[in-house]
PDB file of N, CA and C in Angstrom:
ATOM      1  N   UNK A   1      46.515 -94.316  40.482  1.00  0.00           N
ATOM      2  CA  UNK A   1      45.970 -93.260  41.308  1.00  0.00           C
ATOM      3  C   UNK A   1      45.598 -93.878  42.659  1.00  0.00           C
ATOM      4  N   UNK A   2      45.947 -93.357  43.448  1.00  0.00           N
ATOM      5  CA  UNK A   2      45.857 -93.365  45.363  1.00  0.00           C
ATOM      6  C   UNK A   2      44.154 -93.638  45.683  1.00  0.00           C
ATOM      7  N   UNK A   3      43.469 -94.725  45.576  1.00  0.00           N
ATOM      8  CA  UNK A   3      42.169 -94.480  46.009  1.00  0.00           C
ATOM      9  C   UNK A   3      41.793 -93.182  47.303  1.00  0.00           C
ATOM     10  N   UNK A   4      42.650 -93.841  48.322  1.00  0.00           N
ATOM     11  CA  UNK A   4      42.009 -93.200  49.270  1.00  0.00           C
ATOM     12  C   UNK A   4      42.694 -91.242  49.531  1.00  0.00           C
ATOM     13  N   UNK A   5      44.058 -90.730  48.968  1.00  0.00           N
ATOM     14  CA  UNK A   5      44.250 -90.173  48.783  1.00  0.00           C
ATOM     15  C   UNK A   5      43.082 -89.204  47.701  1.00  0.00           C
ATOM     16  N   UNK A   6      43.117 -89.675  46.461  1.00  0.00           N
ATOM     17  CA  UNK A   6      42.067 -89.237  46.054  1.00  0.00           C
ATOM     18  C   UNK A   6      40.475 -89.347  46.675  1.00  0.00           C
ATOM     19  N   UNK A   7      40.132 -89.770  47.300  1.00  0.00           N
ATOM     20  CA  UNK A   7      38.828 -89.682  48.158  1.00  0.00           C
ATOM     21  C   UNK A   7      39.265 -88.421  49.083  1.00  0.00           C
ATOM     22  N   UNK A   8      40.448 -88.545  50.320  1.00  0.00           N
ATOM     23  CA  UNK A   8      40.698 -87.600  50.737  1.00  0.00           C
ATOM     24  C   UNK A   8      40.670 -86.122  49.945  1.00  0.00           C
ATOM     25  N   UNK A   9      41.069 -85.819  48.621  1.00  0.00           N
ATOM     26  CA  UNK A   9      41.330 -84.779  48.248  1.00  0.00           C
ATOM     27  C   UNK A   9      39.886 -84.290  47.616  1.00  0.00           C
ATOM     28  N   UNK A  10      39.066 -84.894  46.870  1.00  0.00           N
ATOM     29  CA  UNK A  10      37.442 -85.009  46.767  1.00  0.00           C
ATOM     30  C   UNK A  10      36.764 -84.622  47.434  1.00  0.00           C
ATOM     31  N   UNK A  11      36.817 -85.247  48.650  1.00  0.00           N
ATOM     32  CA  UNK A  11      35.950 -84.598  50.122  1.00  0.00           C
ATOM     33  C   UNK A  11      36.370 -83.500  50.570  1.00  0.00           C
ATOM     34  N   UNK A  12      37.551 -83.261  50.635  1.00  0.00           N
ATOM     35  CA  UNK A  12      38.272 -82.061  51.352  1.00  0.00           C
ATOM     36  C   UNK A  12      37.428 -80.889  50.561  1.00  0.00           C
ATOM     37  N   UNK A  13      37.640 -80.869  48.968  1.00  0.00           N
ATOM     38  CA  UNK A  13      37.413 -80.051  48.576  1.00  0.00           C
ATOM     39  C   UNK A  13      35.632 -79.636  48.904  1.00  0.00           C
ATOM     40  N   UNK A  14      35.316 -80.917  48.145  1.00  0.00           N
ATOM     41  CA  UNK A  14      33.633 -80.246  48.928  1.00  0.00           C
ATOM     42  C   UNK A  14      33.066 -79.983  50.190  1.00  0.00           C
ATOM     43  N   UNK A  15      33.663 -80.664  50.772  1.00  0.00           N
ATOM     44  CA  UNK A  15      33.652 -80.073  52.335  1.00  0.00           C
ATOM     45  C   UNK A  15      34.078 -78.174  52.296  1.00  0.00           C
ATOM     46  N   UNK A  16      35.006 -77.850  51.936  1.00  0.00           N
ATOM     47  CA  UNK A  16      35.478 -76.575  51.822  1.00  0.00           C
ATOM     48  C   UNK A  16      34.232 -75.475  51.106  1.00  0.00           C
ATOM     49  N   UNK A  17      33.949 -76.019  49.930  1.00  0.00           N
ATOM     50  CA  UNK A  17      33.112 -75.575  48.861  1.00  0.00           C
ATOM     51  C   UNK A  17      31.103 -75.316  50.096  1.00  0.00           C
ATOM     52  N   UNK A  18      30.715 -76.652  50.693  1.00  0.00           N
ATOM     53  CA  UNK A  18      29.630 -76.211  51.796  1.00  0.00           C
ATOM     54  C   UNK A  18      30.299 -75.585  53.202  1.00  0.00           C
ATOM     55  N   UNK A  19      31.749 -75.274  53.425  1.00  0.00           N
ATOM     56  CA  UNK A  19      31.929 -74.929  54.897  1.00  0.00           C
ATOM     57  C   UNK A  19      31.821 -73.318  54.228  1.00  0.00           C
ATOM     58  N   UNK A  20      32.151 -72.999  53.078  1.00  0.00           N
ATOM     59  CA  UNK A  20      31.893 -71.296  52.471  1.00  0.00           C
ATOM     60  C   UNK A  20      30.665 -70.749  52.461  1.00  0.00           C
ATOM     61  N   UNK A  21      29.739 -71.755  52.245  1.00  0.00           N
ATOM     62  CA  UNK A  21      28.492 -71.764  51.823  1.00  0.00           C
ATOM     63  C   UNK A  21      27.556 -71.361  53.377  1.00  0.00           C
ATOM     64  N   UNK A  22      28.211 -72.372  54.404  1.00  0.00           N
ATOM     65  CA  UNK A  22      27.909 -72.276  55.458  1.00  0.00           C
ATOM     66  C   UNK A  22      27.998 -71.027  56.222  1.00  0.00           C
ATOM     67  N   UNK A  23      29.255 -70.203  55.833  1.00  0.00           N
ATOM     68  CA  UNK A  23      29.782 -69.147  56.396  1.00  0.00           C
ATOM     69  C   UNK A  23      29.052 -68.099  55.508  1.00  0.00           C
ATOM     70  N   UNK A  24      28.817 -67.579  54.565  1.00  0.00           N
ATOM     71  CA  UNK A  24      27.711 -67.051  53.730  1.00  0.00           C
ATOM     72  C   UNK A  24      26.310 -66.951  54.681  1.00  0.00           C
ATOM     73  N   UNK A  25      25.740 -68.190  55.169  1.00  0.00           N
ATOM     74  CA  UNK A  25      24.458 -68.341  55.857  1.00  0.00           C
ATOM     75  C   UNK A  25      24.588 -67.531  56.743  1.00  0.00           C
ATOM     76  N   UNK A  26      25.598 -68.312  57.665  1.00  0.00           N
ATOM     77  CA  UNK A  26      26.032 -67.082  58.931  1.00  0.00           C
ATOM     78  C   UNK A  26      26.137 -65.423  59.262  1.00  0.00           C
ATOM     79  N   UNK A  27      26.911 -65.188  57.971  1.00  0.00           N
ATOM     80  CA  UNK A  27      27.145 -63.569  57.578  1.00  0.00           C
ATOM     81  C   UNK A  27      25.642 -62.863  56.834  1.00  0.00           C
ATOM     82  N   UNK A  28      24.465 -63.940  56.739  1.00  0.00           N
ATOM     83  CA  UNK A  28      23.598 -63.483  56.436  1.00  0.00           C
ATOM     84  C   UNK A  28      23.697 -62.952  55.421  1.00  0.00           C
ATOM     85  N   UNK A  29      24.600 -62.837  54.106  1.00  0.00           N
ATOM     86  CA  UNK A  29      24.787 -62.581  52.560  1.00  0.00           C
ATOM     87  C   UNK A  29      24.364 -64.228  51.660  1.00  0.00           C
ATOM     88  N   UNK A  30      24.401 -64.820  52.170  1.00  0.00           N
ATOM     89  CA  UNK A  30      23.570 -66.107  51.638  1.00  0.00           C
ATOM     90  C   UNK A  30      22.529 -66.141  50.284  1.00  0.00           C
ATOM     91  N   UNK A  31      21.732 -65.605  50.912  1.00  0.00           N
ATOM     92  CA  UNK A  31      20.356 -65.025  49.941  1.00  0.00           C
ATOM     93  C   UNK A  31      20.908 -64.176  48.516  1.00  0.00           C
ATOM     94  N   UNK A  32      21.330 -63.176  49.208  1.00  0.00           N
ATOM     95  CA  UNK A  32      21.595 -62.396  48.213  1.00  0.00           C
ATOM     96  C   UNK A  32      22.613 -63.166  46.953  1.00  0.00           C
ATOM     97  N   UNK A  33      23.551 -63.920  47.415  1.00  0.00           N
ATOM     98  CA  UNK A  33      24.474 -64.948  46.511  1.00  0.00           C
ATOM     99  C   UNK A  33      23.587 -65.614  45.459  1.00  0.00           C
ATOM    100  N   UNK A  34      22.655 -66.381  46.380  1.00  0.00           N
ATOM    101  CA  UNK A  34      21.534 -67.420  45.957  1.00  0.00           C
ATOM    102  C   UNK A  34      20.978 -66.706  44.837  1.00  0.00           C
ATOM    103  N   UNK A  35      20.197 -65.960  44.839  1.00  0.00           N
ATOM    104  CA  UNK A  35      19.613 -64.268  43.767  1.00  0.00           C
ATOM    105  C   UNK A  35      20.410 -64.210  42.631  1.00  0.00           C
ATOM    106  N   UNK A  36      21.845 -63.531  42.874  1.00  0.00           N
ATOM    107  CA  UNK A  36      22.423 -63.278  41.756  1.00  0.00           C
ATOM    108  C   UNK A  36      22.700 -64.420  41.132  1.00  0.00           C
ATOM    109  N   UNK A  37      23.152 -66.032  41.900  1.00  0.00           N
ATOM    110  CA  UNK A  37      23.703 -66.803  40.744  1.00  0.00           C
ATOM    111  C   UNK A  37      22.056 -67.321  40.375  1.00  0.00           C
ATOM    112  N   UNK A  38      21.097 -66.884  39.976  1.00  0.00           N
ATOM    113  CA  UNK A  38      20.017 -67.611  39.451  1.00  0.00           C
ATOM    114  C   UNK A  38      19.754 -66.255  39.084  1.00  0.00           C
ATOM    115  N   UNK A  39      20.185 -65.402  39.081  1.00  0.00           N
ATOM    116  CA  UNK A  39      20.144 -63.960  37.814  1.00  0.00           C
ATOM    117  C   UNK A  39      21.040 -64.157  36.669  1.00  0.00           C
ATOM    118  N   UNK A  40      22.103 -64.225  36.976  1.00  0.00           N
ATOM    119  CA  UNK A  40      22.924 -64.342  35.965  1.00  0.00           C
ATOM    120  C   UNK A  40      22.818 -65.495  34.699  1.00  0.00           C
ATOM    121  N   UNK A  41      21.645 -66.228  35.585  1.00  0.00           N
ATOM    122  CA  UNK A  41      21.181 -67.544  34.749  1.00  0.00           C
ATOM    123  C   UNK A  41      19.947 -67.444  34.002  1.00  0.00           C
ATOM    124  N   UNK A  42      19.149 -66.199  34.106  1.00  0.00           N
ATOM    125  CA  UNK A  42      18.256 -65.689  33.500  1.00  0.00           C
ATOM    126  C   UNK A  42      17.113 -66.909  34.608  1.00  0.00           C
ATOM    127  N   UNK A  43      17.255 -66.828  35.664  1.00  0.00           N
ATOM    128  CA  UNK A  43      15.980 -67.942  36.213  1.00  0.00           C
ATOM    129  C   UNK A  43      15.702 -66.923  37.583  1.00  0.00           C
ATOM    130  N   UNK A  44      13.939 -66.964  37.964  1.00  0.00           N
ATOM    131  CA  UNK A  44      13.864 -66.745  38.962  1.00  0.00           C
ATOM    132  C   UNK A  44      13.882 -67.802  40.326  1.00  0.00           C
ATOM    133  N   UNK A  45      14.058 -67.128  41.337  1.00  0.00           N
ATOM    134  CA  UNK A  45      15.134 -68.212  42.343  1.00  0.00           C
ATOM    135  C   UNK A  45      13.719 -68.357  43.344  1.00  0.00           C
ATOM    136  N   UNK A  46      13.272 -69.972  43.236  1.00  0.00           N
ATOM    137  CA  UNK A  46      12.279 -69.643  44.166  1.00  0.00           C
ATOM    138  C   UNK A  46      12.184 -70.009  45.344  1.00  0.00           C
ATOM    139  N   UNK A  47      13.481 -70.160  45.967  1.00  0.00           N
ATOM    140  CA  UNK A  47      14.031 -70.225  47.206  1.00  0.00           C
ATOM    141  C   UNK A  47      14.591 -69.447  48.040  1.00  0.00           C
ATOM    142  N   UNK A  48      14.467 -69.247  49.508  1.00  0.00           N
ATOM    143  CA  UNK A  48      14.714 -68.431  50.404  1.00  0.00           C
ATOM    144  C   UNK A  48      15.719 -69.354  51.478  1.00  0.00           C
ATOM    145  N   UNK A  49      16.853 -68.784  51.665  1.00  0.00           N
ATOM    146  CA  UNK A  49      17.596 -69.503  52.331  1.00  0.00           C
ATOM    147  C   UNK A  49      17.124 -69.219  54.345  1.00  0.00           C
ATOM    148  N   UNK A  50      17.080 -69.896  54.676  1.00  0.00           N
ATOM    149  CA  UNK A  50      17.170 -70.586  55.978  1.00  0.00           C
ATOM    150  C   UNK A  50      17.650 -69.729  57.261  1.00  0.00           C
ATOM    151  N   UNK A  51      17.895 -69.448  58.234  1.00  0.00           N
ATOM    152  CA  UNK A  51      18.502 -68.736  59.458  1.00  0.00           C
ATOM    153  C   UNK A  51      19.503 -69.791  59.672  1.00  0.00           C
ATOM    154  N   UNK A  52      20.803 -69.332  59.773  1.00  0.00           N
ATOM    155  CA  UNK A  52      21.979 -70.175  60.540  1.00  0.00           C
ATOM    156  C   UNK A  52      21.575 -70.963  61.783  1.00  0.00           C
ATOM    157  N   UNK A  53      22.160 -72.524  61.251  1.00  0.00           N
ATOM    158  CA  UNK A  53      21.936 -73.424  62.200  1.00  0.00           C
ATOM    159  C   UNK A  53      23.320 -74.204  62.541  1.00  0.00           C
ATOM    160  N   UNK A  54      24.010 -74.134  63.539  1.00  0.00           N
ATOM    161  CA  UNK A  54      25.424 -74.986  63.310  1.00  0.00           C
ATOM    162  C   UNK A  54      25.187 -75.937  63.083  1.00  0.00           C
ATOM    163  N   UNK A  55      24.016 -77.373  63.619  1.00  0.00           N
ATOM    164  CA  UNK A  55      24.152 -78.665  63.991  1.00  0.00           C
ATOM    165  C   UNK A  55      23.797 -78.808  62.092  1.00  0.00           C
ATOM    166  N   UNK A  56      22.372 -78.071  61.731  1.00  0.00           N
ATOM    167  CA  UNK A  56      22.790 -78.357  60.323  1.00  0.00           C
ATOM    168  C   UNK A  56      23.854 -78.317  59.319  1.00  0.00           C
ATOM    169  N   UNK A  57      24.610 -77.227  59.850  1.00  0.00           N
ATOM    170  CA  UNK A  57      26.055 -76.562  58.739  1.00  0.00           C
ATOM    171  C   UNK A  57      26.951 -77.760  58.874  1.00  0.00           C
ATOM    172  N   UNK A  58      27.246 -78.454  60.222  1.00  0.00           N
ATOM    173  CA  UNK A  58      28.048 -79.450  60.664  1.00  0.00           C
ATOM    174  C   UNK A  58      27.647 -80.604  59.911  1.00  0.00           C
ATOM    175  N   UNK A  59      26.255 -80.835  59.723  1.00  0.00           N
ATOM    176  CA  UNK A  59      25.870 -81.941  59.357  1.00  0.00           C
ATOM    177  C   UNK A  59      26.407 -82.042  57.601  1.00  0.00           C
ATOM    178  N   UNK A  60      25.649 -80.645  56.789  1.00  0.00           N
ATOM    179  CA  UNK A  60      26.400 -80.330  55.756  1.00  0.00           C
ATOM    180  C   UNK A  60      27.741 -80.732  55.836  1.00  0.00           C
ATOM    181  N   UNK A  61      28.545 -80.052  56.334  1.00  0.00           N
ATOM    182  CA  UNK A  61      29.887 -80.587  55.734  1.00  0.00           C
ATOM    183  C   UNK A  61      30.644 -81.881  55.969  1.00  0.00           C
ATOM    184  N   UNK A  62      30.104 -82.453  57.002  1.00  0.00           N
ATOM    185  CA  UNK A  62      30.513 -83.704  57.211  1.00  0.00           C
ATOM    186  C   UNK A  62      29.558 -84.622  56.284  1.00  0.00           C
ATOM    187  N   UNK A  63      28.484 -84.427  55.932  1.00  0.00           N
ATOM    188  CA  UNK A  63      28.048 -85.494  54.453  1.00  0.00           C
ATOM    189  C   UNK A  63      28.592 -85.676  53.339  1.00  0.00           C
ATOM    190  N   UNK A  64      28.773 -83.331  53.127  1.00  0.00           N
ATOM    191  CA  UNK A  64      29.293 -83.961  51.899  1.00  0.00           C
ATOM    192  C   UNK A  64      30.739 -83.968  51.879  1.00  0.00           C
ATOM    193  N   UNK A  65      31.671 -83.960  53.065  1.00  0.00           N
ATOM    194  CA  UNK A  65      32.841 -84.766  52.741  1.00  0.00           C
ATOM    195  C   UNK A  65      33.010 -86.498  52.988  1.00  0.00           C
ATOM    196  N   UNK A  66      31.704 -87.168  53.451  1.00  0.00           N
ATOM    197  CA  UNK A  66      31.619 -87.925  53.368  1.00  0.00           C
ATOM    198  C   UNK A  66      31.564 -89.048  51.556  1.00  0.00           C
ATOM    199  N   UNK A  67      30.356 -88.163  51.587  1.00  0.00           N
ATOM    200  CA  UNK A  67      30.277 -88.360  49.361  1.00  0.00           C
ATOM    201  C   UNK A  67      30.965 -88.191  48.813  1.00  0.00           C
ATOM    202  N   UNK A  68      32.137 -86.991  49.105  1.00  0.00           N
ATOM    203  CA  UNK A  68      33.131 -86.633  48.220  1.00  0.00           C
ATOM    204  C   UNK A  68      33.740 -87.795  48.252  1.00  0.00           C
ATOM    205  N   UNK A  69      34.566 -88.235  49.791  1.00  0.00           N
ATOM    206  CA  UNK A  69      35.405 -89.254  49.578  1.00  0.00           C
ATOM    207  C   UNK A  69      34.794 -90.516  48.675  1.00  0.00           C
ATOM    208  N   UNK A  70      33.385 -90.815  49.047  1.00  0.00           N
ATOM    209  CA  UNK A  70      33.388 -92.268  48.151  1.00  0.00           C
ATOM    210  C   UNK A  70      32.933 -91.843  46.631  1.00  0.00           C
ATOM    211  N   UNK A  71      33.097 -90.498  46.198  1.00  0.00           N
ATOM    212  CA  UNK A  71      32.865 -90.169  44.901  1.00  0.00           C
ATOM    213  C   UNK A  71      34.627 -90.257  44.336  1.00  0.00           C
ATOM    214  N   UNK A  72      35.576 -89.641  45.091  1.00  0.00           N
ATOM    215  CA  UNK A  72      37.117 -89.902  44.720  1.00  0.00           C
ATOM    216  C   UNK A  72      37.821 -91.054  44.746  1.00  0.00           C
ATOM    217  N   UNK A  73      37.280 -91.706  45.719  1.00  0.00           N
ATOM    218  CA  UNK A  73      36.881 -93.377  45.934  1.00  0.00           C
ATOM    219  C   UNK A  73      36.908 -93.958  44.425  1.00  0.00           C
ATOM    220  N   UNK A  74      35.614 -94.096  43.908  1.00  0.00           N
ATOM    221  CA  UNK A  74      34.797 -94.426  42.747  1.00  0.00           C
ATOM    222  C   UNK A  74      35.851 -94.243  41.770  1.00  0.00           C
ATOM    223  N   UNK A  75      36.225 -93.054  41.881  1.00  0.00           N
ATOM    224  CA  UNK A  75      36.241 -92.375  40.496  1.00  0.00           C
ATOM    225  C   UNK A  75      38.041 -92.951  40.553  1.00  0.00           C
ATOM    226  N   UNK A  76      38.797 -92.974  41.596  1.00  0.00           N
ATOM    227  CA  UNK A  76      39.792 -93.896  41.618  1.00  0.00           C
ATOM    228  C   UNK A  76      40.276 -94.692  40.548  1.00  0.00           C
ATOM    229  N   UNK A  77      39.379 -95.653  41.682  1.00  0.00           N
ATOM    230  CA  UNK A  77      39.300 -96.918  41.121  1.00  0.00           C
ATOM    231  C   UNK A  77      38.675 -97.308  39.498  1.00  0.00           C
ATOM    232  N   UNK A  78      38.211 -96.871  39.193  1.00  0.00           N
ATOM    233  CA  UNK A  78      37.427 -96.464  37.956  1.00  0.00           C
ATOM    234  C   UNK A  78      38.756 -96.499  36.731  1.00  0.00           C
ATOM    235  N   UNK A  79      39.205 -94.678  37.206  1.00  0.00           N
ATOM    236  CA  UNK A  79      40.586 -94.850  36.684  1.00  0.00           C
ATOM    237  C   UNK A  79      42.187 -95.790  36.353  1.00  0.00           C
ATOM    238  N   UNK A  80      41.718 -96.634  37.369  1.00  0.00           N
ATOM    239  CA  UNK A  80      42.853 -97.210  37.878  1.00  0.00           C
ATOM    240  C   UNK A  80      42.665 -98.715  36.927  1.00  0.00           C
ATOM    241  N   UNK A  81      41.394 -99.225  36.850  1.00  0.00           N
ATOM    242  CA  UNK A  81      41.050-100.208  35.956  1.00  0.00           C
ATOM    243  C   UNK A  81      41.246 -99.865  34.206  1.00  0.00           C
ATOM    244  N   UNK A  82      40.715 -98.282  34.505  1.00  0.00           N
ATOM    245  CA  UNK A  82      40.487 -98.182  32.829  1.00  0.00           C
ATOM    246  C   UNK A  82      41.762 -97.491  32.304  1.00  0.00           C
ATOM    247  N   UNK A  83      42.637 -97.097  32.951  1.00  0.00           N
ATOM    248  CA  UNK A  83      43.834 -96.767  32.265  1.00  0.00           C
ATOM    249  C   UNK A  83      45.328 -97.500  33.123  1.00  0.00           C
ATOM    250  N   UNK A  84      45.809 -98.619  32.058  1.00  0.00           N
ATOM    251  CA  UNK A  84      46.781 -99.580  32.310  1.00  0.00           C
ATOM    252  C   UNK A  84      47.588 -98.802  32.517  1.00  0.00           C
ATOM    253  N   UNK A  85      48.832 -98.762  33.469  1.00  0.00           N
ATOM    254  CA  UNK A  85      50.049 -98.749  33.215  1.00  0.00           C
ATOM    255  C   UNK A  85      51.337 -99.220  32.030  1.00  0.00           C
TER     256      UNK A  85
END
């Protein structure tokens, strides 16, 4: 397995997964998301999401495609030791 390919494809994805999340904030349906998935979980949600901030949303997605990659990274290499050819 491709370390850095797989890092690339890791990050990409979570990057994608907070740039939705981000766009949610924006459209101001955020909250309401937040609500139902901690309804459907039988939990009350005792958090209130935030007013749209770009420099934060930016910061979001560039971390966590940062983690992703060294989590696809990891998890690579991991693979790559524990299953021989």
């Amino acid at each position: 397995m491709k370390m850095h390919e797989t890092g690339l494809a890791v990050g990409a994805m979570m990057a994608l997964v907070h740039t939705v999340w981000a766009i949610l904030v924006w459209l101001n349906v955020a909250q309401g998301f937040l609500d139902w998935i901690f309804t459907i979980h039988s939990l009350a949600n005792p958090y209130f999401v935030l007013p749209f901030n770009l420099a934060q949303s930016l910061t979001l997605v560039g971390t966590t495609f940062v983690i992703g990659y060294a989590v696809g990274m990891v998890f690579a290499n991991i693979w790559n030791r524990v299953v021989k050819k």
